[in-house]
PDB file of N, CA and C in Angstrom:
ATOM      1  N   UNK A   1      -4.442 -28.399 -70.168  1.00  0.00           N
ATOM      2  CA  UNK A   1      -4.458 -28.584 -71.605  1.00  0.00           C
ATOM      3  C   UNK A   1      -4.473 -27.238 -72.335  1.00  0.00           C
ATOM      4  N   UNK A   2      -5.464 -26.347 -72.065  1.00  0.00           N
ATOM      5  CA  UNK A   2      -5.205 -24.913 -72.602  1.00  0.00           C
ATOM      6  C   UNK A   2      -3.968 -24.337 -72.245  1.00  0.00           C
ATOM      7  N   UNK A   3      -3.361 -24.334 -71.319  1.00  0.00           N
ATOM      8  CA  UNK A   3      -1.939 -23.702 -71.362  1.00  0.00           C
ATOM      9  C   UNK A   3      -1.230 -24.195 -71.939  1.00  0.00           C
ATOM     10  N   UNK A   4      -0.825 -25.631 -72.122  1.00  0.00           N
ATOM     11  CA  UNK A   4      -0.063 -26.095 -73.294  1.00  0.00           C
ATOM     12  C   UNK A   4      -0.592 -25.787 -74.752  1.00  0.00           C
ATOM     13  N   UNK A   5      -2.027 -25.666 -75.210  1.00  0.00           N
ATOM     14  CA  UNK A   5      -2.259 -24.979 -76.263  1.00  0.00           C
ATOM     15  C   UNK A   5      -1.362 -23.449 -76.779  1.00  0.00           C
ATOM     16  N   UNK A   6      -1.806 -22.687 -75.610  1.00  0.00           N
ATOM     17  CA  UNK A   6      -0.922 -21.625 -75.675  1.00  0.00           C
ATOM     18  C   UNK A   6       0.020 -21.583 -75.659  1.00  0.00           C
ATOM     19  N   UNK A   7       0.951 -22.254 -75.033  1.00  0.00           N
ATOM     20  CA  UNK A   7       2.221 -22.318 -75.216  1.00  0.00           C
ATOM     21  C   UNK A   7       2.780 -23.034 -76.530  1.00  0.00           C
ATOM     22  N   UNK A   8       1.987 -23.491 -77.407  1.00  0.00           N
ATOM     23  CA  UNK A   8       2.144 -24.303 -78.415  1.00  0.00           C
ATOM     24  C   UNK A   8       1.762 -23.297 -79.655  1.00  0.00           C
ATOM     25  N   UNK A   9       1.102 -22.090 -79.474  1.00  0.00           N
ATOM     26  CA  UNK A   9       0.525 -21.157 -80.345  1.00  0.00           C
ATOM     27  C   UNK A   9       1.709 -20.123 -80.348  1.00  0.00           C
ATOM     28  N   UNK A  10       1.672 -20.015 -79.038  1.00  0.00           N
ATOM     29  CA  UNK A  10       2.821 -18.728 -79.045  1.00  0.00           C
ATOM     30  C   UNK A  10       4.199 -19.084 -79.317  1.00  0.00           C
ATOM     31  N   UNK A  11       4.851 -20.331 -79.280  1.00  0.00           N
ATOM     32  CA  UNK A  11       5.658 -20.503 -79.789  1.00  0.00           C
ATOM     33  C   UNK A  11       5.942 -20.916 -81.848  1.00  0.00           C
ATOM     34  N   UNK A  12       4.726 -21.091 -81.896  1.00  0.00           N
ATOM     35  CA  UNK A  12       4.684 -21.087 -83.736  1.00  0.00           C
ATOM     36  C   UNK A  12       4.295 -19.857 -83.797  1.00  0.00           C
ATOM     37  N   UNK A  13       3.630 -18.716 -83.347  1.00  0.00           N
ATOM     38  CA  UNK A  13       3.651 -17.610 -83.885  1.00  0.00           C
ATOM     39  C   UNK A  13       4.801 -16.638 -83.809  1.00  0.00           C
ATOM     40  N   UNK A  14       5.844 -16.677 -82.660  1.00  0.00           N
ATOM     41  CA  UNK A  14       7.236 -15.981 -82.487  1.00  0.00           C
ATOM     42  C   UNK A  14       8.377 -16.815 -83.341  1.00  0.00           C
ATOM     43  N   UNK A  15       7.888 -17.795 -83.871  1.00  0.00           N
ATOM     44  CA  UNK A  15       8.936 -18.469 -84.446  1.00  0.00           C
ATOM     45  C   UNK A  15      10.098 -17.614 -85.128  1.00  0.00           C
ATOM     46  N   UNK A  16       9.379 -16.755 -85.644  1.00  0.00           N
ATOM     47  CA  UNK A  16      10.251 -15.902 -86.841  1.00  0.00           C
ATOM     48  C   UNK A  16      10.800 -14.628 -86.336  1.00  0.00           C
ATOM     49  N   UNK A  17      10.580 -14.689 -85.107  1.00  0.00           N
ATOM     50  CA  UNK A  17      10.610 -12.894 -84.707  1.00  0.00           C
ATOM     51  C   UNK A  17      11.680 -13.023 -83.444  1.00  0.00           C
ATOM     52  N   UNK A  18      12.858 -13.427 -83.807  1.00  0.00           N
ATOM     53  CA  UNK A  18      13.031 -13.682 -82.226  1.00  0.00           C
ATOM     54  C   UNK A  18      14.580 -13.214 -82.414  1.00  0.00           C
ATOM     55  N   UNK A  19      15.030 -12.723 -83.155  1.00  0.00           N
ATOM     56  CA  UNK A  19      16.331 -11.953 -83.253  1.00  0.00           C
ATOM     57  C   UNK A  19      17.404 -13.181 -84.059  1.00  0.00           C
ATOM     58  N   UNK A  20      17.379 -14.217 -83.971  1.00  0.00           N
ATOM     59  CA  UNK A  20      18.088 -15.267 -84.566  1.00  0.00           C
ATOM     60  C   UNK A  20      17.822 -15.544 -86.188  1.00  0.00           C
ATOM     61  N   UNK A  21      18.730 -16.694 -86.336  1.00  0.00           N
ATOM     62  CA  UNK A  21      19.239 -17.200 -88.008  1.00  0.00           C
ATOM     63  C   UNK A  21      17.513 -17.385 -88.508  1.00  0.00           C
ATOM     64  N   UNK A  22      16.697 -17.440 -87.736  1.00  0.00           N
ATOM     65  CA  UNK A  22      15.127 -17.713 -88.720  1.00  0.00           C
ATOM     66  C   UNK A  22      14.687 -16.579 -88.230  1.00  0.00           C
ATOM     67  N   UNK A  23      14.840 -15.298 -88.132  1.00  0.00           N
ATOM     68  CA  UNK A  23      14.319 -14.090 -87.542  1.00  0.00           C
ATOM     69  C   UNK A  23      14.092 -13.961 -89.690  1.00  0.00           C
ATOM     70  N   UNK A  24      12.792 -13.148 -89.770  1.00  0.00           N
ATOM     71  CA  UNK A  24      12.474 -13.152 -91.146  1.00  0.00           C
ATOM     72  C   UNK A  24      11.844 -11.659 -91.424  1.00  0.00           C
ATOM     73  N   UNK A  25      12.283 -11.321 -89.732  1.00  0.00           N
ATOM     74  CA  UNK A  25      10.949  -9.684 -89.848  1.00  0.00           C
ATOM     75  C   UNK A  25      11.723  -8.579 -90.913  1.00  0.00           C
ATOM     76  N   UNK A  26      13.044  -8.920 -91.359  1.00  0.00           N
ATOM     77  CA  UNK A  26      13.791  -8.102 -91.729  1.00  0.00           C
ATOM     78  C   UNK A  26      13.768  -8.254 -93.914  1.00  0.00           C
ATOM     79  N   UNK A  27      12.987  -9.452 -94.171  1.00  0.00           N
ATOM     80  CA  UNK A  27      12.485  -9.891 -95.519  1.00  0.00           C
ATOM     81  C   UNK A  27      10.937  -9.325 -95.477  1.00  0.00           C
ATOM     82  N   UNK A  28      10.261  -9.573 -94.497  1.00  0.00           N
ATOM     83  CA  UNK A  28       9.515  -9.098 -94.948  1.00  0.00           C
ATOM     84  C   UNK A  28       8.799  -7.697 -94.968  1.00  0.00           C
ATOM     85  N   UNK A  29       9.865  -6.915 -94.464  1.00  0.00           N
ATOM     86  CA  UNK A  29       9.761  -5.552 -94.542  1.00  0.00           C
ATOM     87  C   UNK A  29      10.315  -5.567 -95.909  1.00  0.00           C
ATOM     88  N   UNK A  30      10.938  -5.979 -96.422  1.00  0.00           N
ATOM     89  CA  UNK A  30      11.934  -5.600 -97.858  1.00  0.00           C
ATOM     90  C   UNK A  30      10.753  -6.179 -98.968  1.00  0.00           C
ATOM     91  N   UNK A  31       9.999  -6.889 -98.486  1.00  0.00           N
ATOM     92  CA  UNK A  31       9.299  -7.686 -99.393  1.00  0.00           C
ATOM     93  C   UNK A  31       7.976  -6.573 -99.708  1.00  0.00           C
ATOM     94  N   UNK A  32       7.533  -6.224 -98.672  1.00  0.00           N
ATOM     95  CA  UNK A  32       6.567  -4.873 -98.408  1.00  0.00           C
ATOM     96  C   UNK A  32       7.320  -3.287 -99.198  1.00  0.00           C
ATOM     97  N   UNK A  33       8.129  -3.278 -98.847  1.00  0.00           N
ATOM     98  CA  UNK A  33       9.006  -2.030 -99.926  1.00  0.00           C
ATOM     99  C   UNK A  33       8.753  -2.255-100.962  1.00  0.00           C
ATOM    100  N   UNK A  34       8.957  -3.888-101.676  1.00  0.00           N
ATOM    101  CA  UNK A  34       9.109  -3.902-103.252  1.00  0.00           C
ATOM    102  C   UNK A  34       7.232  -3.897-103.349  1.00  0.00           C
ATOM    103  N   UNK A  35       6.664  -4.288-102.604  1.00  0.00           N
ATOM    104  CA  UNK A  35       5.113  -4.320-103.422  1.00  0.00           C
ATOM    105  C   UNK A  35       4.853  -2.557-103.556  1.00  0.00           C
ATOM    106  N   UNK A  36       5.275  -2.254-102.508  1.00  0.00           N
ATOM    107  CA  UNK A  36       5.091  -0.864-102.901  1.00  0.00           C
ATOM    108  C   UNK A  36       5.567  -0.145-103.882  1.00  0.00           C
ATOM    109  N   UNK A  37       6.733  -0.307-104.035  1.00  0.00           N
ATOM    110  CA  UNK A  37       7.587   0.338-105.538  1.00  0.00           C
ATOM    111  C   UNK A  37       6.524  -0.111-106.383  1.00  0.00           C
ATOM    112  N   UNK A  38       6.666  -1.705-106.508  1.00  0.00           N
ATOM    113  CA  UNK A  38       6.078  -2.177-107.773  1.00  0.00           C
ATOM    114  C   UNK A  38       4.825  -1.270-108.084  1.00  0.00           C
ATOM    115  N   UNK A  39       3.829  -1.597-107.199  1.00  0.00           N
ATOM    116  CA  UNK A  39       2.786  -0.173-107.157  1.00  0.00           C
ATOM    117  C   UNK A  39       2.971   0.709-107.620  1.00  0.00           C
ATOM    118  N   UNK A  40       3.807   1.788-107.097  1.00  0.00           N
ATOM    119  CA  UNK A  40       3.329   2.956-107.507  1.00  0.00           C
ATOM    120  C   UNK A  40       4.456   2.906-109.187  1.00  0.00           C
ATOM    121  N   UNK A  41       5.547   2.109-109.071  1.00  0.00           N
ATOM    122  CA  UNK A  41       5.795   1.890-110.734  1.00  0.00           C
ATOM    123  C   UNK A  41       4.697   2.080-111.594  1.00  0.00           C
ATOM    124  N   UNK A  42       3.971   1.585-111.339  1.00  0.00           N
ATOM    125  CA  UNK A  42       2.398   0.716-112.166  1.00  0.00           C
ATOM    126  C   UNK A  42       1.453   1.730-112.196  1.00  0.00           C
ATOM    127  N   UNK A  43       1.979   2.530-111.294  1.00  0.00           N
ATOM    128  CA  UNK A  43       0.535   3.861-111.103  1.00  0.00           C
ATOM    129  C   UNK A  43      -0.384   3.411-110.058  1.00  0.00           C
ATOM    130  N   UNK A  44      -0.261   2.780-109.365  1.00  0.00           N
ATOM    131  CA  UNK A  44      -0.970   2.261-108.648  1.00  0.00           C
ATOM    132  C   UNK A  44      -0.273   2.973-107.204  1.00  0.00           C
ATOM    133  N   UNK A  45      -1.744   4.043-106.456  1.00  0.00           N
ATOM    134  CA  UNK A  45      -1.310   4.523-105.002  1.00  0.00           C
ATOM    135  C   UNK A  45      -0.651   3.388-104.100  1.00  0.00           C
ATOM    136  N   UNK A  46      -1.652   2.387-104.021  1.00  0.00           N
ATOM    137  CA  UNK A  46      -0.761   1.743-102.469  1.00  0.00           C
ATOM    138  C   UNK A  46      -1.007  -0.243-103.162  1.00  0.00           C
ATOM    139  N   UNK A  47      -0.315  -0.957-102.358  1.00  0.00           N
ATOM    140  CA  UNK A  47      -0.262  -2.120-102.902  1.00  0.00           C
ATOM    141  C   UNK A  47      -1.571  -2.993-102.707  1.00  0.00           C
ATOM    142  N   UNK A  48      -2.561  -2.264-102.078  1.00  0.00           N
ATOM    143  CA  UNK A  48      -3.735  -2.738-102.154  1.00  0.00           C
ATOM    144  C   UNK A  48      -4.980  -3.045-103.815  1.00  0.00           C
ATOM    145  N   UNK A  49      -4.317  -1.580-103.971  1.00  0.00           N
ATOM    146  CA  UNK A  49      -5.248  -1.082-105.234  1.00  0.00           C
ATOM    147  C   UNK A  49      -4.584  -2.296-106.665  1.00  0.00           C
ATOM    148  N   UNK A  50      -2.955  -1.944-106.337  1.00  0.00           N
ATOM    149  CA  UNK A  50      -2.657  -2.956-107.545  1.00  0.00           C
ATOM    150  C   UNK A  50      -3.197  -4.265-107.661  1.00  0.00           C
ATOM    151  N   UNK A  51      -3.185  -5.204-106.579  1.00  0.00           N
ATOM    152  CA  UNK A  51      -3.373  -6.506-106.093  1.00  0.00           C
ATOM    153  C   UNK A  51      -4.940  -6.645-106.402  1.00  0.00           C
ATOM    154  N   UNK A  52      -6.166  -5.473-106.135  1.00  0.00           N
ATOM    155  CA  UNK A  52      -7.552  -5.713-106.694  1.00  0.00           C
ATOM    156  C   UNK A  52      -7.705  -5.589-107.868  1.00  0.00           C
ATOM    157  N   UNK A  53      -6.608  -4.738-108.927  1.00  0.00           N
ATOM    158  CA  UNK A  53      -6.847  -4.537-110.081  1.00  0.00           C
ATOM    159  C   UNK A  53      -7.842  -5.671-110.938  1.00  0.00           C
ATOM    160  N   UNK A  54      -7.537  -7.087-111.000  1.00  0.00           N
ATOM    161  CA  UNK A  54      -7.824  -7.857-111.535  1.00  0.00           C
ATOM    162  C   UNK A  54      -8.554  -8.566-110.620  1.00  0.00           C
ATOM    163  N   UNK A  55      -9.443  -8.034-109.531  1.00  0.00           N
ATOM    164  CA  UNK A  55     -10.256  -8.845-108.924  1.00  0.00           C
ATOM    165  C   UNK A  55     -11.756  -8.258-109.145  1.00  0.00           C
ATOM    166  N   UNK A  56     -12.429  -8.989-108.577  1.00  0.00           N
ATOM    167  CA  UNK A  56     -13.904  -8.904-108.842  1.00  0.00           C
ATOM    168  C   UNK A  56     -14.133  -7.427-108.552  1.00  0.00           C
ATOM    169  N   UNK A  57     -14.128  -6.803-107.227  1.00  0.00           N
ATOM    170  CA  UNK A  57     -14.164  -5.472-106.462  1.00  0.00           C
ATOM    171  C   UNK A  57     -13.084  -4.353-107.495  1.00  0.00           C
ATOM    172  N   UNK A  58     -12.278  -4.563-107.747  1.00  0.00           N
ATOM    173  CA  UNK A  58     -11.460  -4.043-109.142  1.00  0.00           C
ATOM    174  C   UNK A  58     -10.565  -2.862-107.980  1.00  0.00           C
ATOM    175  N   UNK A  59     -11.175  -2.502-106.513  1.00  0.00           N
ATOM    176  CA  UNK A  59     -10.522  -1.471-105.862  1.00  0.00           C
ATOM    177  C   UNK A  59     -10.784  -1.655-104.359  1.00  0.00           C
ATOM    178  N   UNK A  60      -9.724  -0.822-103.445  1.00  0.00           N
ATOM    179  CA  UNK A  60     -10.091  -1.546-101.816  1.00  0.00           C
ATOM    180  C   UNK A  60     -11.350  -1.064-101.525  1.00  0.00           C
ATOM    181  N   UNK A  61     -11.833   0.052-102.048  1.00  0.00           N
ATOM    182  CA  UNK A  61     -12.858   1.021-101.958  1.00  0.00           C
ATOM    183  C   UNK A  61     -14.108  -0.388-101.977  1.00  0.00           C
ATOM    184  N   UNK A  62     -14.254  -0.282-103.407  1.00  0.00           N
ATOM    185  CA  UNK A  62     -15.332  -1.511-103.709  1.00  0.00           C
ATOM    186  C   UNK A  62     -15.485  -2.905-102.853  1.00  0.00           C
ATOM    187  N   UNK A  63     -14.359  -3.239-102.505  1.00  0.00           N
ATOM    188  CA  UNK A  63     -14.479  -4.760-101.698  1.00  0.00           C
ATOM    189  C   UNK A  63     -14.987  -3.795-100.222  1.00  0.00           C
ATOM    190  N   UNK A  64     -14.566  -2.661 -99.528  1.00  0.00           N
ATOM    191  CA  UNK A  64     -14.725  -2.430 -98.473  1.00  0.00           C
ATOM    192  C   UNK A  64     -16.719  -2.450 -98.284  1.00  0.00           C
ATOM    193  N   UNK A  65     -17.520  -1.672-100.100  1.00  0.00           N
ATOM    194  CA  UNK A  65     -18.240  -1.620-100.217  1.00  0.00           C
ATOM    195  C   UNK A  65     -19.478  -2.838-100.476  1.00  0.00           C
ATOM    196  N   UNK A  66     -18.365  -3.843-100.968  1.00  0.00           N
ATOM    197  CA  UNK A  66     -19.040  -4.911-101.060  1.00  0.00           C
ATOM    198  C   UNK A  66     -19.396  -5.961 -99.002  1.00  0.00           C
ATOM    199  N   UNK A  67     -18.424  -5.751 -98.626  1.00  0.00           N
ATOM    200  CA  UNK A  67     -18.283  -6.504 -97.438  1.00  0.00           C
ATOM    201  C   UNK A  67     -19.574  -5.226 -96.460  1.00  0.00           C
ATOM    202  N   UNK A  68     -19.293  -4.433 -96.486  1.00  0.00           N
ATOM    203  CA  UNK A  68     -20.200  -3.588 -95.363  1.00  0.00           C
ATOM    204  C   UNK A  68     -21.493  -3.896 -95.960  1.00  0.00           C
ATOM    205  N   UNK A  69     -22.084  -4.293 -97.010  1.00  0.00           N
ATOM    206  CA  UNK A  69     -22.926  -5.163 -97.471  1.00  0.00           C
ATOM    207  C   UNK A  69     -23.512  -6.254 -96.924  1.00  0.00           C
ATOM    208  N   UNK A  70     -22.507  -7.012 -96.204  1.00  0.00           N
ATOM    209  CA  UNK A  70     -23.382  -8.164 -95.773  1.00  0.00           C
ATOM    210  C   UNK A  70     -22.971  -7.801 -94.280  1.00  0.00           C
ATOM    211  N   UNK A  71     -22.270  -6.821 -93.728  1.00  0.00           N
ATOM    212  CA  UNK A  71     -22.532  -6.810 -92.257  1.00  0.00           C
ATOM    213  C   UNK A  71     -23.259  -6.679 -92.043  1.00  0.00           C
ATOM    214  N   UNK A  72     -24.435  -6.109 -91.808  1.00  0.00           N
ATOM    215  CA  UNK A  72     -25.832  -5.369 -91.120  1.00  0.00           C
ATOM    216  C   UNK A  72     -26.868  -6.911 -91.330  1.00  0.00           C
ATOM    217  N   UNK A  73     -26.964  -7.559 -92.194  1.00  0.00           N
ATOM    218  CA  UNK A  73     -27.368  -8.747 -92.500  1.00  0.00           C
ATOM    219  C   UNK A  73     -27.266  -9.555 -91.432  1.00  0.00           C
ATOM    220  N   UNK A  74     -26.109  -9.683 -91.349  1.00  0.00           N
ATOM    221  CA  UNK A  74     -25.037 -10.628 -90.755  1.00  0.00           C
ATOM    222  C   UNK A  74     -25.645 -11.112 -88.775  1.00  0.00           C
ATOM    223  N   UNK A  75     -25.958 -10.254 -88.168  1.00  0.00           N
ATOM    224  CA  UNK A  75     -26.315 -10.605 -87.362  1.00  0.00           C
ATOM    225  C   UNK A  75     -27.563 -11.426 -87.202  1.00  0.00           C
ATOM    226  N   UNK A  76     -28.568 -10.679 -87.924  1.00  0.00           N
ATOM    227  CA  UNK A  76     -30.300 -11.349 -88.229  1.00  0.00           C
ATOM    228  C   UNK A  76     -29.848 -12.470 -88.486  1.00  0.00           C
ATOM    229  N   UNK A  77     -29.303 -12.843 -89.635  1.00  0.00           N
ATOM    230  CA  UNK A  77     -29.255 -14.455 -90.144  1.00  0.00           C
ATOM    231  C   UNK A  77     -28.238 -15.188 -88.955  1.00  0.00           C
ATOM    232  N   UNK A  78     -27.507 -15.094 -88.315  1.00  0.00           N
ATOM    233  CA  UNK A  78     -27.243 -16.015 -87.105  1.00  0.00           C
ATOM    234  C   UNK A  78     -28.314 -16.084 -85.894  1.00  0.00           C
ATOM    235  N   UNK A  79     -29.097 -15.096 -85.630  1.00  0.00           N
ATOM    236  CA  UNK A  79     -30.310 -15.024 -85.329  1.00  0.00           C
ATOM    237  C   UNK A  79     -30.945 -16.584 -85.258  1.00  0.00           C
ATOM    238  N   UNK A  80     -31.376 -16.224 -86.626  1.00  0.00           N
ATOM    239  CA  UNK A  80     -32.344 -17.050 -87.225  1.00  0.00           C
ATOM    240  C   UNK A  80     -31.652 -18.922 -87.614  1.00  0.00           C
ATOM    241  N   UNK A  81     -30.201 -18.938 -86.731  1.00  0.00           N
ATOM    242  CA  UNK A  81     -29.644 -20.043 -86.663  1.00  0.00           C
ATOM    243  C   UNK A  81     -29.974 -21.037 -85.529  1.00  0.00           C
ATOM    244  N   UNK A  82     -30.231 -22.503 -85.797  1.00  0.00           N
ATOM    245  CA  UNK A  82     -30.794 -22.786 -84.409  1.00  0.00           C
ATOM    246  C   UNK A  82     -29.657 -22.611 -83.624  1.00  0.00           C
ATOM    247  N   UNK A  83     -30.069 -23.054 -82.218  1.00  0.00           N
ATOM    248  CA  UNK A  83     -28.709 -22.898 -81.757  1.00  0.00           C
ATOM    249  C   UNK A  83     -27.201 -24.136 -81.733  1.00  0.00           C
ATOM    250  N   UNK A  84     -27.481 -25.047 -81.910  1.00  0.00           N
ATOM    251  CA  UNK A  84     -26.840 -26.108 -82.073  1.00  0.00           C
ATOM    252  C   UNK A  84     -25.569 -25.357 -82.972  1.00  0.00           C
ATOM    253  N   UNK A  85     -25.890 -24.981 -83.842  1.00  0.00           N
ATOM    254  CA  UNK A  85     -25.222 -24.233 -85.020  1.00  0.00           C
ATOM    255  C   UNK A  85     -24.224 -23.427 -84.755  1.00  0.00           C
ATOM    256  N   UNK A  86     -24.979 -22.685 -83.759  1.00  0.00           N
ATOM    257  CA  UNK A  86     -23.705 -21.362 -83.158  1.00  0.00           C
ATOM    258  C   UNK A  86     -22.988 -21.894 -81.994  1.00  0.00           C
ATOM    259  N   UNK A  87     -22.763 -23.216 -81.408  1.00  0.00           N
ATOM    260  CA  UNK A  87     -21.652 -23.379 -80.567  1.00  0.00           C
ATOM    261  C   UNK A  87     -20.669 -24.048 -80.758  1.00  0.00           C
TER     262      UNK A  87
END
C-alpha cells in the first residue's frame, strides 16, 4: 500500500516537469521574472518584500521575526501535549 502511495505522489508531483505538452517549468520561470520586474518597478528589492507590503509583518525581515518567536516555545508546549495528541 505505501508503494502505491508513492507511486501515486510522485506521479502528481512530476506531472508538470516532464519535458511534454503539460511541461509548465518554462511559465513558471517567466511568471517569477515578471514578479520580479514588477518588484523592483515598485521599488521593491525582491518579490518577497512587495507581496508583505500590505501584510501584517509589512517585511520578510518582520514575519522571519515574528515566526522565530514562537519557535523556542514550540517544543515545551508539545511537551506539555498528552500523548494521544502527538501521534
Amino acid at each position: 500500500m505505501r508503494y502505491v502511495l508513492l507511486l501515486i505522489f510522485e506521479a502528481s508531483a512530476h506531472r508538470a516537469d516532464r519535458g511534454d505538452s503539460t511541461d509548465t517549468r518554462s511559465t513558471v520561470r517567466r511568471l517569477a521574472a515578471l514578479r520580479i520586474e514588477r518588484a523592483n518597478l515598485l521599488g521593491f528589492s525582491t518579490f518577497a518584500a512587495y507581496a508583505m507590503g500590505n501584510q501584517m509583518a509589512k517585511t520578510p525581515e518582520a514575519a522571519i521575526g515574528l515566526v522565530s518567536q514562537l519557535v523556542p516555545p514550540a517544543p515545551e508546549r508539545l511537551a506539555q501535549r498528552p500523548q494521544r495528541c502527538r501521534s
